[in-house]
C-alpha atoms as a PDB file:
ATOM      1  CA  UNK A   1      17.373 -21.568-120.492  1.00  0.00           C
ATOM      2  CA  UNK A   2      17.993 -18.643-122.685  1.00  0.00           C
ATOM      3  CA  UNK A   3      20.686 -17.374-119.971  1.00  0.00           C
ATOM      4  CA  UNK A   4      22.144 -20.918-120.765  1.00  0.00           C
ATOM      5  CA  UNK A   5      22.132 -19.995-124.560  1.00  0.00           C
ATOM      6  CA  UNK A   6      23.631 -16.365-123.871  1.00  0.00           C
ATOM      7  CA  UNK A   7      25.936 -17.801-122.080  1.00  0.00           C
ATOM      8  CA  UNK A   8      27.186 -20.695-124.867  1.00  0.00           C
ATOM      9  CA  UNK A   9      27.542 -17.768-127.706  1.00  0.00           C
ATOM     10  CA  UNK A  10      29.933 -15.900-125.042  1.00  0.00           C
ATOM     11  CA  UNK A  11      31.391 -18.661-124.017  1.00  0.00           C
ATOM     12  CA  UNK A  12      32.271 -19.725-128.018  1.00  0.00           C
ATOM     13  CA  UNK A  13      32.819 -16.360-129.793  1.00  0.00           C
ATOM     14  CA  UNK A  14      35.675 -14.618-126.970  1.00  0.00           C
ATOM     15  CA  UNK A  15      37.475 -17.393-126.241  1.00  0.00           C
ATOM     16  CA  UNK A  16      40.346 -16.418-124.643  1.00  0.00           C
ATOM     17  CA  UNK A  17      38.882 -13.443-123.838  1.00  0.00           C
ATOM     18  CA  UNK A  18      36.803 -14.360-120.876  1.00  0.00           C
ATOM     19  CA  UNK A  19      38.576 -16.236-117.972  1.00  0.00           C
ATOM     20  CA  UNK A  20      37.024 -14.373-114.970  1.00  0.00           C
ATOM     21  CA  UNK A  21      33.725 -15.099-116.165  1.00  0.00           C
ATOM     22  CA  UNK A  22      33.377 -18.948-116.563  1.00  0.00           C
ATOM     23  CA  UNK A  23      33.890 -19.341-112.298  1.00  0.00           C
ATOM     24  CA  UNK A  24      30.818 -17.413-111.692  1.00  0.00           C
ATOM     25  CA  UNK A  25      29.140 -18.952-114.684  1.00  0.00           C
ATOM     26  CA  UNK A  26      29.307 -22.391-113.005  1.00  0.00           C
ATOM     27  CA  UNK A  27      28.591 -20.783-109.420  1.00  0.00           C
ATOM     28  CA  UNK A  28      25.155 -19.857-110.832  1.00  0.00           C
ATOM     29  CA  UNK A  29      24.428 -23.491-112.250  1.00  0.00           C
ATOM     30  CA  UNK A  30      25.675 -24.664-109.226  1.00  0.00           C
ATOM     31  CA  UNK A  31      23.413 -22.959-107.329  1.00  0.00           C
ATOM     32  CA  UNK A  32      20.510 -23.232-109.277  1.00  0.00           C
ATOM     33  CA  UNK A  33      20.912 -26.955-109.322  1.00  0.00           C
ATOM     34  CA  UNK A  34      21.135 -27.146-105.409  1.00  0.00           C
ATOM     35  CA  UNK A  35      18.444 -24.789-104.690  1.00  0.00           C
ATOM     36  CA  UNK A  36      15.909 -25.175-107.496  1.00  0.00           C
ATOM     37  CA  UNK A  37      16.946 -27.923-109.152  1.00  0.00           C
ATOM     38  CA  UNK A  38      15.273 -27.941-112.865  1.00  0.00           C
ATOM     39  CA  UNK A  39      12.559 -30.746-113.253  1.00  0.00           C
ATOM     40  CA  UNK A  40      12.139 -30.510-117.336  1.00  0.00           C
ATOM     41  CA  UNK A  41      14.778 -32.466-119.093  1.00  0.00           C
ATOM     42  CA  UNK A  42      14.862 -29.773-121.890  1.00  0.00           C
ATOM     43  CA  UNK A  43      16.115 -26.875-119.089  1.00  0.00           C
ATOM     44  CA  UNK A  44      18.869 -29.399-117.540  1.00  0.00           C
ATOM     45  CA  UNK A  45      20.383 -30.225-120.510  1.00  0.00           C
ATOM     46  CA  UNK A  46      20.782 -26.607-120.976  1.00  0.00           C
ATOM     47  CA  UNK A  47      22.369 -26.346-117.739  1.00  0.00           C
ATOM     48  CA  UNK A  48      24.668 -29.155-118.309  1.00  0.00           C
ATOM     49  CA  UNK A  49      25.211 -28.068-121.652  1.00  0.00           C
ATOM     50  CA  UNK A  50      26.767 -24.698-120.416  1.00  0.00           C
ATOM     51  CA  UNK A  51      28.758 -26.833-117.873  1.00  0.00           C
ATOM     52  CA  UNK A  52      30.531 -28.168-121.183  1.00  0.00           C
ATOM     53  CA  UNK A  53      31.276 -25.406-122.941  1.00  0.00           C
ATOM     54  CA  UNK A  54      32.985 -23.850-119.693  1.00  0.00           C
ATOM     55  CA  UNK A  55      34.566 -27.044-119.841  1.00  0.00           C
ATOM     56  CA  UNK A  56      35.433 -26.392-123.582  1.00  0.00           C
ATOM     57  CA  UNK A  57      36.558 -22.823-122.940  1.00  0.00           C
ATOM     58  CA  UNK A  58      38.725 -23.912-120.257  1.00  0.00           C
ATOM     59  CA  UNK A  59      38.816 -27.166-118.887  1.00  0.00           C
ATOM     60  CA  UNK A  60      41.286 -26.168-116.025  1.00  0.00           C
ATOM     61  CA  UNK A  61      39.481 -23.601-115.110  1.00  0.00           C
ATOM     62  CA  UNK A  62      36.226 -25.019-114.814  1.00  0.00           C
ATOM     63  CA  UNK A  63      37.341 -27.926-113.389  1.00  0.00           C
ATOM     64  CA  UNK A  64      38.374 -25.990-110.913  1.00  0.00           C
ATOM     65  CA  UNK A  65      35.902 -23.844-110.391  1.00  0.00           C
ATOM     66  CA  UNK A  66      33.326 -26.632-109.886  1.00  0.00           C
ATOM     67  CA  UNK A  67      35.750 -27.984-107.269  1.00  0.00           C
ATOM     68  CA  UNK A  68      35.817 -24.830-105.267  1.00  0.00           C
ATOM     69  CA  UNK A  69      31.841 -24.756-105.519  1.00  0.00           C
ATOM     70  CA  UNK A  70      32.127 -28.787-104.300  1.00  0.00           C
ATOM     71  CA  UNK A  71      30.455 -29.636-106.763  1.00  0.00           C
ATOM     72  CA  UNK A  72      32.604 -31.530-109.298  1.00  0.00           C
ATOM     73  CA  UNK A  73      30.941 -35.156-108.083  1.00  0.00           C
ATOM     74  CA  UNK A  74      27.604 -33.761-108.010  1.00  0.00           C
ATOM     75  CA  UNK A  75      27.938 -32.021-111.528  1.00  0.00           C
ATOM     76  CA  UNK A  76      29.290 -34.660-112.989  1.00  0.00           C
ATOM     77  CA  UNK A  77      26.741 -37.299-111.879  1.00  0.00           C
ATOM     78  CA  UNK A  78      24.089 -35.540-112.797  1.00  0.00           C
ATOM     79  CA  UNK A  79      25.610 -34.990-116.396  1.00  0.00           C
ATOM     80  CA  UNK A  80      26.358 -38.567-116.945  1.00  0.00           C
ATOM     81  CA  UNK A  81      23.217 -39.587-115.603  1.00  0.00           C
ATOM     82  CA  UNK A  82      21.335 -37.371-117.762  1.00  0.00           C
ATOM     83  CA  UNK A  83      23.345 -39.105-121.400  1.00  0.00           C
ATOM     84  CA  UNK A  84      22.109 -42.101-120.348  1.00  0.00           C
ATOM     85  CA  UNK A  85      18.401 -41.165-119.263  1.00  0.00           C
ATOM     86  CA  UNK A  86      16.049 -42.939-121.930  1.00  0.00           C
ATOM     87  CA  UNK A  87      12.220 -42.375-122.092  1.00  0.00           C
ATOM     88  CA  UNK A  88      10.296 -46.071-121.538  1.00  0.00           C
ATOM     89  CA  UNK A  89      10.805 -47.951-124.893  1.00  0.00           C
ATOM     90  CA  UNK A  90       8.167 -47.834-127.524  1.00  0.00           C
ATOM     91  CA  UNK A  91       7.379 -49.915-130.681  1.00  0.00           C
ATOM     92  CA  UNK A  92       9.515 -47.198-132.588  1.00  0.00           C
ATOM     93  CA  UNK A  93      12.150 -47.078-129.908  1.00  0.00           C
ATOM     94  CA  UNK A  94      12.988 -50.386-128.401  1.00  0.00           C
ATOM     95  CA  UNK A  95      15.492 -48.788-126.435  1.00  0.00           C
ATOM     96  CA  UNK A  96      13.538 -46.037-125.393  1.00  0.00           C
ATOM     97  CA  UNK A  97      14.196 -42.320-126.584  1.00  0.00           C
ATOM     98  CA  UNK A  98      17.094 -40.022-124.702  1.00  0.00           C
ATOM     99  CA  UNK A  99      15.287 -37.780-122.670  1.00  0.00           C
ATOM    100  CA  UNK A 100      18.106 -35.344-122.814  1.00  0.00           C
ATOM    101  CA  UNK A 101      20.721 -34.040-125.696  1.00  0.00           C
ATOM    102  CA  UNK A 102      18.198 -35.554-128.287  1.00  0.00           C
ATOM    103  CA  UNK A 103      19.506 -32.757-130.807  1.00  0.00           C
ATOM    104  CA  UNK A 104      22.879 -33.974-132.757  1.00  0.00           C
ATOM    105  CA  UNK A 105      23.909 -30.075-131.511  1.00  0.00           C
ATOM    106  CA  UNK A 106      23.882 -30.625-127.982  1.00  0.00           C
ATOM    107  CA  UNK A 107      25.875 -34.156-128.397  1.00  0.00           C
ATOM    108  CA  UNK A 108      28.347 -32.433-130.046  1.00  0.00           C
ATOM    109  CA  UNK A 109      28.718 -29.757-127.274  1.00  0.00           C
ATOM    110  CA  UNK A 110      28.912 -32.616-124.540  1.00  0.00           C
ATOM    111  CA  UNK A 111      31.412 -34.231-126.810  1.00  0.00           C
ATOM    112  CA  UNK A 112      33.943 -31.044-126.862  1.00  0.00           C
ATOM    113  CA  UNK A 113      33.361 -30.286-123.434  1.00  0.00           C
ATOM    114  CA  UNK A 114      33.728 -34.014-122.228  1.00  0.00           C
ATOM    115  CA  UNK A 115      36.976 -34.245-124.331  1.00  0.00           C
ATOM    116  CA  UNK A 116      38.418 -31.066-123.475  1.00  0.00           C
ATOM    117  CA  UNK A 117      39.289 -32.753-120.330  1.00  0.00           C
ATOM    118  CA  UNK A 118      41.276 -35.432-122.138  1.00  0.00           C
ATOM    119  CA  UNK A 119      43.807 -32.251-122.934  1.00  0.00           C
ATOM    120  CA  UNK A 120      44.900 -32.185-119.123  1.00  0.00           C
ATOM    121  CA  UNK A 121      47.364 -34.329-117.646  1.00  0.00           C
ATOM    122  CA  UNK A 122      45.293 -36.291-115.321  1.00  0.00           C
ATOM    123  CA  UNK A 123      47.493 -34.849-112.674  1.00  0.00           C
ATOM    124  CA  UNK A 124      45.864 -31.143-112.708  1.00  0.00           C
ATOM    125  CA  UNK A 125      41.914 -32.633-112.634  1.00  0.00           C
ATOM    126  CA  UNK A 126      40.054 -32.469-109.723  1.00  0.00           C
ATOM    127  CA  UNK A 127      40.170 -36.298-107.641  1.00  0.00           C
ATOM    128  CA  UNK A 128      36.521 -37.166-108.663  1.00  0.00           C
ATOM    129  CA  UNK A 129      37.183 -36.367-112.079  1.00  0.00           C
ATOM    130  CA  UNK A 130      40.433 -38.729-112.134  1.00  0.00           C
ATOM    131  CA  UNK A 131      38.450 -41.389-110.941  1.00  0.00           C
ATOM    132  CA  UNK A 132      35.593 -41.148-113.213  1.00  0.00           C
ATOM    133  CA  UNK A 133      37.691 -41.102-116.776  1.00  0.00           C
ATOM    134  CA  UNK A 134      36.876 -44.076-117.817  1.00  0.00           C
ATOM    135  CA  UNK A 135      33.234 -42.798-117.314  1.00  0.00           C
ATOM    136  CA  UNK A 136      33.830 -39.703-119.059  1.00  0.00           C
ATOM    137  CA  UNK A 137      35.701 -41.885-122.153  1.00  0.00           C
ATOM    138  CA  UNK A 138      33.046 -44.231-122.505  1.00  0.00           C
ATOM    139  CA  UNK A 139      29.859 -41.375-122.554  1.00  0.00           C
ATOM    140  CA  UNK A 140      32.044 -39.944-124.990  1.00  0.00           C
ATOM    141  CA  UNK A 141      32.163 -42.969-126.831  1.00  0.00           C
ATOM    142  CA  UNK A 142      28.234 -43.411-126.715  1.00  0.00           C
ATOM    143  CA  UNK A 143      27.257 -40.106-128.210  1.00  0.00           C
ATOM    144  CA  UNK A 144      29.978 -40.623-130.838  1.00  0.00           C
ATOM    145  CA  UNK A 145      27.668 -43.575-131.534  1.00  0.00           C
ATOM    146  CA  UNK A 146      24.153 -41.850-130.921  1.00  0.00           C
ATOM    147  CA  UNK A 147      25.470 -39.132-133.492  1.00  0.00           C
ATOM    148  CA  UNK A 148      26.225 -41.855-136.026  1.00  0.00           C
ATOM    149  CA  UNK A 149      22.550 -43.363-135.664  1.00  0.00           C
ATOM    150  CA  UNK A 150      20.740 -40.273-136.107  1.00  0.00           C
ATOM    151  CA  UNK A 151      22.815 -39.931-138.968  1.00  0.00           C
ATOM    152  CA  UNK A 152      21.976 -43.003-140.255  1.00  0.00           C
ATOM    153  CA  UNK A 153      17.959 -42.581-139.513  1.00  0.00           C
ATOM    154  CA  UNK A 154      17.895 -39.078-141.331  1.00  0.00           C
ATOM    155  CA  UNK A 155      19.588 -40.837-144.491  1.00  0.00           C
ATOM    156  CA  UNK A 156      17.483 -43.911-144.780  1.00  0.00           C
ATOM    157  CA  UNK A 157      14.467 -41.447-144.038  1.00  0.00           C
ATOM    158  CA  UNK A 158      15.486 -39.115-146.883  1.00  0.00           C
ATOM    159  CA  UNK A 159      16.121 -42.378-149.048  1.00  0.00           C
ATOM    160  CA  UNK A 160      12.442 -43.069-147.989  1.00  0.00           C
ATOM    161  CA  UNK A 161      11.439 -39.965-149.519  1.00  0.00           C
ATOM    162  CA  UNK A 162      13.463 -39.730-152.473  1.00  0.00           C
ATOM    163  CA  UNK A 163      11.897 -43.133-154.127  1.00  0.00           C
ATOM    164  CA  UNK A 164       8.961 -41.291-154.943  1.00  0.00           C
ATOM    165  CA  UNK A 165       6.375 -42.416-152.361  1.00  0.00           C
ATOM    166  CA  UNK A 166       4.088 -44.203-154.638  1.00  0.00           C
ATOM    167  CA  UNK A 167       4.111 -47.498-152.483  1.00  0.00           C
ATOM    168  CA  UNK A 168       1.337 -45.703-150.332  1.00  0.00           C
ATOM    169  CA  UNK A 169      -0.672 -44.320-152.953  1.00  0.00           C
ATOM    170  CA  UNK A 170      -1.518 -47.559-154.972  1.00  0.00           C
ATOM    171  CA  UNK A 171      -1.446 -45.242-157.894  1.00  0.00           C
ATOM    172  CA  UNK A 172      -0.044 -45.944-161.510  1.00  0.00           C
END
C-alpha cells in the first residue's frame, strides 16, 4: 500500500518526466494481483488506484502496457467491480456502504484516470477497453454522483452542528 502511495506522488509530480516507468509500474500490480491477489478492500483500491493514475499520466501508455501484460480485461473488471462493491445495507445505509474508494480523494483519482481514456480516439485503446466505454462512462458518471452525496451529507451534517445542538440537551 505505501508502494501504491509512492508510486501516485511520482506518478503526479514528474509528469512527463517518467514514461519508462509506468510499464513496469503496472507489471508489478499485475503480478501481484495474479499471484497474491489482495483480500482487504482498503489495499485493492490502492492497487487500482495506481492503475488510474498510470492511466492519468499516460493513458496510451498504460493502456498499453496492461495489454502487453494481458491484463487489460482482467484489470479492468476488477476495477469496475470494485466501484460498485457495497457493504450489506444498514439502517444508516439502505444501499449499503462502498467497500472501496469511500474517500472523496480516491473517487477523484478513479475519475481522472477513468476519463483520461476519453482523450484517445477510440481507435488507439486496447479491444476490451473499446468495448467496455460505455462501462467506463457510466462508473464515471456514478462517482460524479457519489462525490456529490458525500458532499451533500458533510453539509447537512455541519448544518447539524452549527444550530447549536441544544435539541439533545433539553436545556434552556
Amino acid at each position: 500500500v505505501e508502494a501504491c502511495k509512492l508510486a501516485e506522488s511520482l506518478i503526479l509530480n514528474c509528469m512527463g518526466k517518467i514514461d519508462a516507468v509506468i510499464p513496469p509500474i503496472l507489471t508489478l500490480i499485475v503480478n501481484r494481483f495474479r499471484s497474491n491477489p489482495p483480500t482487504k478492500d482498503y489495499c485493492r483500491s490502492e492497487f487500482l488506484k495506481c492503475v488510474a493514475n498510470c492511466l492519468y499520466y499516460n493513458p496510451v501508455g498504460a493502456a498499453s502496457a496492461l495489454e502487453q501484460n494481458g491484463a487489460t480485461n482482467e484489470v479492468f473488471q476488477i476495477w469496475l467491480a470494485a466501484l460498485r462493491a457495497r457493504e450489506e445495507a444498514t439502517e444508516e445505509q439502505p444501499g449499503g456502504e462502498k467497500t472501496h474508494f469511500k474517500a472523496v480523494h480516491d473517487k477523484k483519482v478513479c475519475i481522472l484516470g477513468l476519463s483520461s481514456l476519453l482523450r484517445v480516439p477510440i481507435a488507439s485503446l486496447p479491444p476490451a477497453i473499446q468495448a467496455g466505454m460505455n462501462v467506463i462512462v457510466q462508473s464515471i458518471m456514478e462517482l460524479l454522483q457519489d462525490i456529490e452525496v458525500e458532499k451533500t451529507r458533510k453539509d447537512d451534517d455541519k448544518h447539524d452542528d452549527d444550530d447549536g445542538g441544544d435539541d439533545d440537551e433539553g436545556g434552556i
